[in-house]
Protein backbone atom coordinates (compact mmCIF):
# COMPACT_ATOMS: atom_id res chain seq x y z
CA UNK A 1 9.32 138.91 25.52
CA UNK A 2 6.61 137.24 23.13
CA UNK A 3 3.87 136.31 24.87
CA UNK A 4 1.44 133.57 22.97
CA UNK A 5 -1.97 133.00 23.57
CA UNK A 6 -4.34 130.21 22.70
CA UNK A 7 -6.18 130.25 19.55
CA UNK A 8 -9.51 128.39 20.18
CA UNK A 9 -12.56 130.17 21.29
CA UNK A 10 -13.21 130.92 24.63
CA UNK A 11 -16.38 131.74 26.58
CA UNK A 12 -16.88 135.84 26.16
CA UNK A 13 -16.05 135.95 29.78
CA UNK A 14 -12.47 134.07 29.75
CA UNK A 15 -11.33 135.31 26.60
CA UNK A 16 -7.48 136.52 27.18
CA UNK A 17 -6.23 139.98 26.07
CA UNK A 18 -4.77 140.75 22.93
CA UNK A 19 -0.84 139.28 22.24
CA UNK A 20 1.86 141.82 22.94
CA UNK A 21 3.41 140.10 19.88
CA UNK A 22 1.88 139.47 16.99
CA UNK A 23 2.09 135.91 16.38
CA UNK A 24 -0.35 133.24 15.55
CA UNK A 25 -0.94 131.21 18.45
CA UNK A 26 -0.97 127.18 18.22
CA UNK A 27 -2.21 126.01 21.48
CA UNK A 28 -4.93 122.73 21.24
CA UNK A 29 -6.51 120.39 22.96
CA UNK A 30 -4.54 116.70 22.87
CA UNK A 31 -6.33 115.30 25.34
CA UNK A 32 -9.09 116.72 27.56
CA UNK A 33 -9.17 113.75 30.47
CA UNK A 34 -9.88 115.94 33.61
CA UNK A 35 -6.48 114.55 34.95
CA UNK A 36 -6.59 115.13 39.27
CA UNK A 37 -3.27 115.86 38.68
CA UNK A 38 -1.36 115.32 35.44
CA UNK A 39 2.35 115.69 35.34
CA UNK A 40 5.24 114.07 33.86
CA UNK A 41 5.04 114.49 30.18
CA UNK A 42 7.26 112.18 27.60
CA UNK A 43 7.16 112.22 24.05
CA UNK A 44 7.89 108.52 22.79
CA UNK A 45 9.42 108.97 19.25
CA UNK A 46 9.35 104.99 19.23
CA UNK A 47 5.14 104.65 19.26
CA UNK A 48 4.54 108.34 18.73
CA UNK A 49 2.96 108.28 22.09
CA UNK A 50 2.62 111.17 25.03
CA UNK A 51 3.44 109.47 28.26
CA UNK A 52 2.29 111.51 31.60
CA UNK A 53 0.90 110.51 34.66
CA UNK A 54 -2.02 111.37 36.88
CA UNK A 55 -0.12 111.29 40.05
CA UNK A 56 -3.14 111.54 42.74
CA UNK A 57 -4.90 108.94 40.22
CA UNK A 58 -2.79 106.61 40.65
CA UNK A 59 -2.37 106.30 36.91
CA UNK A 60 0.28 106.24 33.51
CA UNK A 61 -1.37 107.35 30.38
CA UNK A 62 -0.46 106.83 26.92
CA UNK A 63 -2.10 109.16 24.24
CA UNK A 64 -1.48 108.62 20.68
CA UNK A 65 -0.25 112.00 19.09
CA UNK A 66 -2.16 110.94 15.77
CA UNK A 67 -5.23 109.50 17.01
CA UNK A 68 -5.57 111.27 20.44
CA UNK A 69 -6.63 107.98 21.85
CA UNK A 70 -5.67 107.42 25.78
CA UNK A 71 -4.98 104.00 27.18
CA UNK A 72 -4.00 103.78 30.84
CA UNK A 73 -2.61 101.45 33.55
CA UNK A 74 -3.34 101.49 37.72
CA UNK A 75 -0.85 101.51 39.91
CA UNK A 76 -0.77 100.60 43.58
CA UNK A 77 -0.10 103.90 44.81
CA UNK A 78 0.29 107.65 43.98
CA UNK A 79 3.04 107.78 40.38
CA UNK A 80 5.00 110.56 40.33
CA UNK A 81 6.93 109.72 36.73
CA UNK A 82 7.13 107.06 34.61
CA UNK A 83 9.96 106.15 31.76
CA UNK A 84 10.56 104.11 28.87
CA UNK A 85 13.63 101.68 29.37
CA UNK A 86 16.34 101.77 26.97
CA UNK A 87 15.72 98.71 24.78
CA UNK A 88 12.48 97.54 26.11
CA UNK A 89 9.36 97.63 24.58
CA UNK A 90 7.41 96.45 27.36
CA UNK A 91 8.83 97.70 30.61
CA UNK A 92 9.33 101.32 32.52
CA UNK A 93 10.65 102.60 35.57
CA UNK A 94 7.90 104.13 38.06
CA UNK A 95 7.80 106.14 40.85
CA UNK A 96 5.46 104.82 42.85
CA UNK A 97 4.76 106.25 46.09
CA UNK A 98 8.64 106.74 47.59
CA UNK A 99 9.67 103.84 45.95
CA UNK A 100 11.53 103.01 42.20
CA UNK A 101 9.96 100.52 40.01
CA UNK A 102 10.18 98.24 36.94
CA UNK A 103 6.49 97.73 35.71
CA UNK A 104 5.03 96.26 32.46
CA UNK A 105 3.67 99.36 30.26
CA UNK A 106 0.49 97.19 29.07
CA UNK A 107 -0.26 96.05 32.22
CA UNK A 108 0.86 97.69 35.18
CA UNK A 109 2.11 94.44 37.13
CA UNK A 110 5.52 95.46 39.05
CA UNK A 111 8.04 93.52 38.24
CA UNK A 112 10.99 94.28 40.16
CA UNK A 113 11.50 96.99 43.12
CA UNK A 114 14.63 98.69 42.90
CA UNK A 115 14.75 101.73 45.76
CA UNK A 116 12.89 102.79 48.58
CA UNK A 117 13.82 106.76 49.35
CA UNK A 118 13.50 108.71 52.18
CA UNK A 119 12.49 105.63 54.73
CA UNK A 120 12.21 108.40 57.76
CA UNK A 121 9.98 110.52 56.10
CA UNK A 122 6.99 107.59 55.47
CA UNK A 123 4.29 109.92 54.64
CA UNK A 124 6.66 111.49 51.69
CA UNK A 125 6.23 110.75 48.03
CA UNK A 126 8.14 111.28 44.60
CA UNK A 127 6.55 113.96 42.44
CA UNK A 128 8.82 114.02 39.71
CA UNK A 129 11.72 112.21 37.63
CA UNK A 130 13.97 112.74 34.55
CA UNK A 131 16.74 110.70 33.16
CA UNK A 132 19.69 112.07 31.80
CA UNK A 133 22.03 110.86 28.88
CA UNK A 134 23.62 108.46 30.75
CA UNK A 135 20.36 106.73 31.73
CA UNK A 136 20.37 107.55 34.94
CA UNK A 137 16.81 108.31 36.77
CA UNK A 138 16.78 111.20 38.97
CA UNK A 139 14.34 111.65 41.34
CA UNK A 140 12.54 113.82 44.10
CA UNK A 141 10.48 113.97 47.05
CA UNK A 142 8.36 116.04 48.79
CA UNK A 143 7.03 115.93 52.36
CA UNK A 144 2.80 115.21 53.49
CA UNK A 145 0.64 117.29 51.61
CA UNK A 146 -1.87 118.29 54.26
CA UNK A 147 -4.14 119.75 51.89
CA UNK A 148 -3.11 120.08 48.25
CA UNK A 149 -0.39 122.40 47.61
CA UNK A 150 0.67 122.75 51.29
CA UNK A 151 3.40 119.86 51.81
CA UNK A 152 5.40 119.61 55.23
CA UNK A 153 8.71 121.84 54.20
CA UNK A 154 12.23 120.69 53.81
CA UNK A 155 11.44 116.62 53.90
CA UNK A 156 11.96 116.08 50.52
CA UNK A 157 14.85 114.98 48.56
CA UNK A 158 16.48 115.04 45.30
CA UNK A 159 17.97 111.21 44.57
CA UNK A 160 19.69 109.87 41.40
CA UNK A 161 19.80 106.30 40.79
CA UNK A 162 22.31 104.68 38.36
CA UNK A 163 20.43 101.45 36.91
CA UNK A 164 24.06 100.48 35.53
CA UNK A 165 25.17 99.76 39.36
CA UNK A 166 21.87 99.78 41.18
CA UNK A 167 23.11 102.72 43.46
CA UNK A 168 21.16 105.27 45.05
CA UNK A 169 22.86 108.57 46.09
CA UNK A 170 21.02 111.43 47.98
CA UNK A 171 21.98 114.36 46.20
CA UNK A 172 19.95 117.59 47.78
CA UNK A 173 18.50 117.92 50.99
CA UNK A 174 16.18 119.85 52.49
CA UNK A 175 13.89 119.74 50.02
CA UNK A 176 10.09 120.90 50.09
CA UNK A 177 8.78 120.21 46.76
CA UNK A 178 11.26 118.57 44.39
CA UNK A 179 9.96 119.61 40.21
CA UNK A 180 11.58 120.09 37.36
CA UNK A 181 14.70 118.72 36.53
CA UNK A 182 16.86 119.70 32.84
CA UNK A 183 20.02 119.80 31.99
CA UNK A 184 21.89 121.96 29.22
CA UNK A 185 22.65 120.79 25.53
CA UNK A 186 26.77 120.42 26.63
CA UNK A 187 25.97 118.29 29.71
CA UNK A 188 27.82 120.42 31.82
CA UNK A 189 24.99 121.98 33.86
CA UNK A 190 21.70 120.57 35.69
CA UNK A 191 19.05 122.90 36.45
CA UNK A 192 16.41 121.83 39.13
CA UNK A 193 13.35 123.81 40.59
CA UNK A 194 11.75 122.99 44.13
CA UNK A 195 8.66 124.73 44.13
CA UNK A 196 8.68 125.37 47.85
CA UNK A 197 10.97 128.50 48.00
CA UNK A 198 9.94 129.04 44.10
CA UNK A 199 13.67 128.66 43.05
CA UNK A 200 15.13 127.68 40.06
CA UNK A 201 18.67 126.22 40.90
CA UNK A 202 21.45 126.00 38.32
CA UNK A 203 24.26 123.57 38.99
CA UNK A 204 27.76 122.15 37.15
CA UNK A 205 27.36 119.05 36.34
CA UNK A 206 29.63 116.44 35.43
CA UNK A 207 28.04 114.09 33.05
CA UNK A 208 30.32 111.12 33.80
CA UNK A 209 29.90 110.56 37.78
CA UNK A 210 26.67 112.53 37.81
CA UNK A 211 28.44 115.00 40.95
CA UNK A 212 26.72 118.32 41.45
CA UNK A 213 28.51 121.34 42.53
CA UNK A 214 28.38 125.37 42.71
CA UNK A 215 25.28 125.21 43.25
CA UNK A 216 23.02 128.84 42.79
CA UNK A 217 19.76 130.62 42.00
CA UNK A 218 19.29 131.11 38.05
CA UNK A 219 15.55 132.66 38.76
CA UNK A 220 13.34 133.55 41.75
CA UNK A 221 9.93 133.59 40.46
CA UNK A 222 8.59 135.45 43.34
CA UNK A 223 6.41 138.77 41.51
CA UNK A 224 7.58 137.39 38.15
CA UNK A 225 3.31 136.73 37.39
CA UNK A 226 4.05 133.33 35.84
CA UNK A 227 2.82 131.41 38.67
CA UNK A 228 4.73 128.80 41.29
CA UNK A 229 7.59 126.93 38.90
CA UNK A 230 6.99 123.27 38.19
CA UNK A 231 7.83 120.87 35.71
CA UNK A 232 10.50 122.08 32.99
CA UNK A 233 12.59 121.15 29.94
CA UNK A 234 14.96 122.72 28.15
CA UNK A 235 15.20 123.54 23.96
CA UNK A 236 18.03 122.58 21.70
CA UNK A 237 19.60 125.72 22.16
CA UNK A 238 19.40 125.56 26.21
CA UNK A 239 17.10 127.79 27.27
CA UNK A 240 14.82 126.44 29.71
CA UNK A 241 10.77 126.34 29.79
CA UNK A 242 9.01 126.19 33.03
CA UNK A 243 5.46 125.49 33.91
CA UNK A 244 3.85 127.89 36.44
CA UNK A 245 1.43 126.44 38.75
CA UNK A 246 -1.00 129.04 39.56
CA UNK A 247 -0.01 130.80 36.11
CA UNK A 248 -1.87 129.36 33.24
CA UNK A 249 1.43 129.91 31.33
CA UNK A 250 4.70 127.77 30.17
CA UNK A 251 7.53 130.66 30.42
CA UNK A 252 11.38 130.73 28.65
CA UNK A 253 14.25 131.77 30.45
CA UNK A 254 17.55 132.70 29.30
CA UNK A 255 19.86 130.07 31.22
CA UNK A 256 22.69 132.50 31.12
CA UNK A 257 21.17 135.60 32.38
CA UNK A 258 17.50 134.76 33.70
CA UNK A 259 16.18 136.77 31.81
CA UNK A 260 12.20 135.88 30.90
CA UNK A 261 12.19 135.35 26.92
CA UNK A 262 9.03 133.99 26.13
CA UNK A 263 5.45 132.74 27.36
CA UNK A 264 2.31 130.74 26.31
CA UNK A 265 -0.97 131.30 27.97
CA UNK A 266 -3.31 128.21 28.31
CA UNK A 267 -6.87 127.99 29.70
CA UNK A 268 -5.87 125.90 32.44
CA UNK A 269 -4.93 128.03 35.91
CA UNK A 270 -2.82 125.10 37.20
CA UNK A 271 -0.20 124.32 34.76
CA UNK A 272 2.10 121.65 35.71
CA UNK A 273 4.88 120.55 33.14
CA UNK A 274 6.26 120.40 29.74
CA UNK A 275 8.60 118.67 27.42
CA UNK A 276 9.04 118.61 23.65
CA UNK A 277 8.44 116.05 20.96
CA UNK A 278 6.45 115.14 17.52
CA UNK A 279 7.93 116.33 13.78
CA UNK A 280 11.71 116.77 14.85
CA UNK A 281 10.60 117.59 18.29
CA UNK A 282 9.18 121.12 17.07
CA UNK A 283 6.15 120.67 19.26
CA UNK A 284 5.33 121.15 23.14
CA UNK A 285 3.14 119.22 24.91
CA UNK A 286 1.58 120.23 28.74
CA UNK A 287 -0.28 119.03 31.25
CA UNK A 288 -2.38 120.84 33.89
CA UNK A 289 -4.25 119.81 36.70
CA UNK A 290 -7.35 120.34 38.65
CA UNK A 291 -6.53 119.31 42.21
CA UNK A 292 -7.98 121.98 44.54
CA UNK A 293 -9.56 123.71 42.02
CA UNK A 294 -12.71 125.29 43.42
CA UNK A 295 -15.79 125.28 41.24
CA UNK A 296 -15.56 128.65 40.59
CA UNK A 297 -12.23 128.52 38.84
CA UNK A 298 -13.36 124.67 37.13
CA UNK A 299 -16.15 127.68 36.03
CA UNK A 300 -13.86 129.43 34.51
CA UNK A 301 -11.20 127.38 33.43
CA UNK A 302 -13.26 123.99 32.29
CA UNK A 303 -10.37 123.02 30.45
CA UNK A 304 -8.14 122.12 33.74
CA UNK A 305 -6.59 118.83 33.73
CA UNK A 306 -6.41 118.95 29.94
CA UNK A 307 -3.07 117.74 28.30
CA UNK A 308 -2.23 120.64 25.38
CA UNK A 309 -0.21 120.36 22.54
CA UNK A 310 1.66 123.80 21.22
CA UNK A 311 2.88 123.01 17.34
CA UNK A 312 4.49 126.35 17.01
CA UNK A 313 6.48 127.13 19.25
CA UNK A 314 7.68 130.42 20.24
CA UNK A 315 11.66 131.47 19.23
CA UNK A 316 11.23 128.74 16.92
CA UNK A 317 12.34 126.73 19.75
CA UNK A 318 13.00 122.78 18.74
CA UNK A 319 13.80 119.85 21.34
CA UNK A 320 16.08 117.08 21.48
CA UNK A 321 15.49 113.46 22.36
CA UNK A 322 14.32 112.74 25.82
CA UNK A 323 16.46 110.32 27.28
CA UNK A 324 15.43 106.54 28.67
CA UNK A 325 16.48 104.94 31.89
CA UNK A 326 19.11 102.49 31.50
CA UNK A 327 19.67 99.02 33.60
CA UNK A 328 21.45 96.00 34.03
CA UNK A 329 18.90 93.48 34.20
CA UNK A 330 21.58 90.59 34.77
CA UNK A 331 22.43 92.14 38.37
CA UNK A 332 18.88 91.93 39.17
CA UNK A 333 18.05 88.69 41.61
């Protein structure tokens, strides 16, 4: 598999081995911010903006591609994702804490409260989201974090809301910590990782009711030295990139076979997602984080909690446009 490296100087003591492949690396710096705990990346082809969170920070970013420049808004409580609406310039869908949200994207102010998950588990939170083509926001949960990456197993959740009906349906259980969600370029399967077992699952998926069947295990990344899977998103021709927490690498699998095809090193230990965007969605962004980070490995890795942008991509790999959340404002109250 190719395996990329980043191209800006290290200290002597960090620097990374040679590539197995020889290919010019494109790994940079788009924002360094010393996120707690950045997550949640969206490219918004509409402002040419990166939209991520810092979940522990209680905060949504927006960094200009061109300029690098980061604005941000506070929230009320810890954001796990956060979403343009489909024909809205001013409003998004949050996760805030275990509840769903419509806030104002200059401002932060909440304007309308549209779920509350997992009311037995009160100590839960989301940690991730995704819409799919349909607009609908799915969403997951994972239990109390008694210290940071040790959450109370199988109290989490994996919830899709339709905006179009204001419905919430449960759709997996038993969840430790929900991640990355993707689905394929036909619409016919959704892949989802909870980072608890270290499993990503591949389901069918039928694009019209959102149901989710047959479900399996596409890759257990147990001894595959890429780290603890995380976010994800998947290329224009389906195969599916994975953050590895613990891995200072974004990896490629085949969605067919499982097969690793690809990965890019970064100087960030704790990498946490990924998604596409820029010049006809030929670039990758990531985030990282630096929650629990010791100072010893903020030593070595100074760059944690650094957003990255990658502007070559390995297998030539493209995106394709994220999709927004969808609603029907006139049912609202």
């Amino acid at each position: 598999y190719l395996n990329i490296k980043p191209s800006f100087p290290l200290h002597p003591e960090h620097q990374l081995s040679e590539m197995s492949v020889g290919v010019s690396s494109a790994v940079e710096v788009l924002c360094n911010c010393q996120a707690i705990l950045a997550e949640g990346p969206f490219y918004d082809d509409h402002t040419n903006e990166l939209i991520w969170v810092d979940i522990l920070n209680k905060a949504v970013n927006f960094t200009n591609v061109d300029s690098k420049h980061t604005r941000s808004i506070s929230l009320p409580d810890s954001v796990g994702s956060a979403l343009p609406v489909e024909g809205s310039a001013s409003q998004m869908v949050a996760l805030i804490g275990r509840k769903v949200c419509i806030v104002d994207r200059q401002t932060g102010e909440m304007h309308h409260q549209l779920a509350v998950v997992d009311e037995g588990f009160p100590k839960n939170r989301m940690n991730d989201g995704k819409c799919d083509t349909r607009g609908r926001l799915w969403c997951g949960t994972m239990g109390y974090e008694k210290s940071p990456g040790e959450p109370v197993s199988s109290e989490g959740s994996l919830f899709c809301y339709d905006g179009a009906t204001r419905t919430l349906t449960q759709k997996v259980t038993d969840v430790c910590v929900s991640n990355g969600m993707a689905w394929d370029p036909d619409n016919t399967k959704m892949y989802y990782i909870d980072s608890g077992p270290r499993k990503l699952w591949s389901f069918d998926f039928e694009e019209a009711s959102g149901f989710l069947s047959n479900r399996r295990v596409l890759v257990d990344f147990h001894d595959k030295g890429v780290g603890i899977p995380d976010g994800m998103c998947t290329d224009s021709e389906g195969r599916l990139w994975v953050a590895g927490f613990f891995g200072s690498a974004v990896s490629c699998w085949d969605p067919c076979t499982g097969e690793m095809l690809a990965k890019i090193e970064f100087p960030a230990r704790r990498t946490t997602s990924c998604c596409f965007g820029g010049p006809d969605s030929r670039w990758m962004f990531v985030t990282t984080a630096r929650v629990g980070a010791g100072e010893e490995e903020l030593s070595k890795y100074p760059l944690s909690g650094a957003v990255f942008v990658v502007r070559e991509v390995p297998l030539g790999a493209r995106g394709v446009p994220l999709s927004r959340f969808k609603w029907a404002v006139n049912l609202m109250a």
